[in-house]
Protein backbone atom coordinates (compact mmCIF):
# COMPACT_ATOMS: atom_id res chain seq x y z
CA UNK A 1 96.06 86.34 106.32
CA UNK A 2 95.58 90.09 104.86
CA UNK A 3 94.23 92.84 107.20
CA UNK A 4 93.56 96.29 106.58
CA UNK A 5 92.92 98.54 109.22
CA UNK A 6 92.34 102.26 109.53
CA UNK A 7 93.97 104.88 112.48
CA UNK A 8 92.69 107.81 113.76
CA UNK A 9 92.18 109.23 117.48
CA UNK A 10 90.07 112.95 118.37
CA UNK A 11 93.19 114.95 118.01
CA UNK A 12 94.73 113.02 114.78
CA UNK A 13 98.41 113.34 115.95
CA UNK A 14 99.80 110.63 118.70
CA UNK A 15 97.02 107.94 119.22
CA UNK A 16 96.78 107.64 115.26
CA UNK A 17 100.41 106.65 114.33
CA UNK A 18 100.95 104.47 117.47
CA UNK A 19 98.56 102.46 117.31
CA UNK A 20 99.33 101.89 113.44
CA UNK A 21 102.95 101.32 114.44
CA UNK A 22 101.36 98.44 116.96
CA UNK A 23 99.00 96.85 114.46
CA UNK A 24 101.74 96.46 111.54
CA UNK A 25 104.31 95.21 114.60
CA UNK A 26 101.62 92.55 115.45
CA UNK A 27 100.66 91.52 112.20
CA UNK A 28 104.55 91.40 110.95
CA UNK A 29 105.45 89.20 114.11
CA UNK A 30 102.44 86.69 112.85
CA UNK A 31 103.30 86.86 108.81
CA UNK A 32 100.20 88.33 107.94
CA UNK A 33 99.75 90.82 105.06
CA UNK A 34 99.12 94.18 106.35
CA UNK A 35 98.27 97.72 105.06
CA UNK A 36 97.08 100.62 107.68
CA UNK A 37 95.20 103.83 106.86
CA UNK A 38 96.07 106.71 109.04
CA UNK A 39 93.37 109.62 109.37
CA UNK A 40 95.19 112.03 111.30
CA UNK A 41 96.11 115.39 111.31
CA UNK A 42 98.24 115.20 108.10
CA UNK A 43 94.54 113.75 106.25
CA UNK A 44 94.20 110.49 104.56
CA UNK A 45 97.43 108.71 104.21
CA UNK A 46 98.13 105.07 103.12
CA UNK A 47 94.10 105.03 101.79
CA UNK A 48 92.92 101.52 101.57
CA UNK A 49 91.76 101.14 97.69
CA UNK A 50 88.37 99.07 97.63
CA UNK A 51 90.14 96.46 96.45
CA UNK A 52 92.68 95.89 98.74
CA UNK A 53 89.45 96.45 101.27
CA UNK A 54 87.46 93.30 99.41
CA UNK A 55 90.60 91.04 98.97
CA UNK A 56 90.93 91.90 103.27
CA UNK A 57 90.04 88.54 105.28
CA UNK A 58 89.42 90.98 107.96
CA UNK A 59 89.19 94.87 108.83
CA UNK A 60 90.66 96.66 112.35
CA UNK A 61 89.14 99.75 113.16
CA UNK A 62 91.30 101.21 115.39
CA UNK A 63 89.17 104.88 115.91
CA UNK A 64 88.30 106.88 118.30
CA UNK A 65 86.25 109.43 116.23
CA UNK A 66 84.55 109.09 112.98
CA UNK A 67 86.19 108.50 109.86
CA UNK A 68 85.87 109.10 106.07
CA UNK A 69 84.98 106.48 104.01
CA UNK A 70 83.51 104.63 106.47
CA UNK A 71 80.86 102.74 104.30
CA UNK A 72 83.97 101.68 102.12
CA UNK A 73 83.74 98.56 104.86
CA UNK A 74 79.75 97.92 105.10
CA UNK A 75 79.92 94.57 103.15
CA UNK A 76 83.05 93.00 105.75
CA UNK A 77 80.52 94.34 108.62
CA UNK A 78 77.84 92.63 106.94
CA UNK A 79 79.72 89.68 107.40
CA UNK A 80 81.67 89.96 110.98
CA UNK A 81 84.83 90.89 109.48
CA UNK A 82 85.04 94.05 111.02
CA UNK A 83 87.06 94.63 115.09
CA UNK A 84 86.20 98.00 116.23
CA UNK A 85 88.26 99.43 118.92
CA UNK A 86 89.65 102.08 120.75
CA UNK A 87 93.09 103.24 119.35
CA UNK A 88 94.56 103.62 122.63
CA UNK A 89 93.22 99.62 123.57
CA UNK A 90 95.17 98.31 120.06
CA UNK A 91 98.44 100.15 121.61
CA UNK A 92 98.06 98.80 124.85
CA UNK A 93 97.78 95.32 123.65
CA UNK A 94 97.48 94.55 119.58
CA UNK A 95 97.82 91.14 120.38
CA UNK A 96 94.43 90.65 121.43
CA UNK A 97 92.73 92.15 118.37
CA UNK A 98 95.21 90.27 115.58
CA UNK A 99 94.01 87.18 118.10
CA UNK A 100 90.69 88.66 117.31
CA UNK A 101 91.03 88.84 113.62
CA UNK A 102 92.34 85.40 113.16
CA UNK A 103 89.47 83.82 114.78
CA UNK A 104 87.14 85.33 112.59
């Protein structure tokens, strides 16, 4: 499976990498493909290309504030592709939302 997912907490610093380091754990420990996006207080790093966004079975938002770019992933919400959440909830548990993406 192939997720991208995009980082970024209110203050851009801890929440943002952590819970990027948790998603790419997950994902790793399952053998899916995985690229992350971090929008933190460095900027855009890792940004997802379109393509890599279309070719993306499914998309984890893990933000706690708005991002840039956001409409890049319109079309996957369109079609329920899209897991929303809380950066601090994906470090507390990434399992549940890679659970989450595979049953979509």
């Amino acid at each position: 499976m192939k997720i991208v997912a995009v980082t970024a907490c209110p203050t851009g610093i801890a929440h943002t990498y952590m819970s990027q380091e948790a998603i790419e754990r997950e994902c790793k420990k399952r053998g899916h493909q995985i690229k992350v996006e971090t929008q933190g207080s460095m900027g855009t790093e890792n940004k997802l290309s379109q393509e890599e966004i279309d070719a993306a079975d499914v998309v984890i938002l893990a933000i706690g504030i708005g991002i840039d770019g956001e409409e890049r992933f319109d079309e996957k919400r369109d079609n329920g592709k899209v897991i929303e959440a809380n950066p601090s909830l994906v470090i507390k548990d990434p399992g549940k939302f890679v659970d989450q993406a595979e049953q979509l």
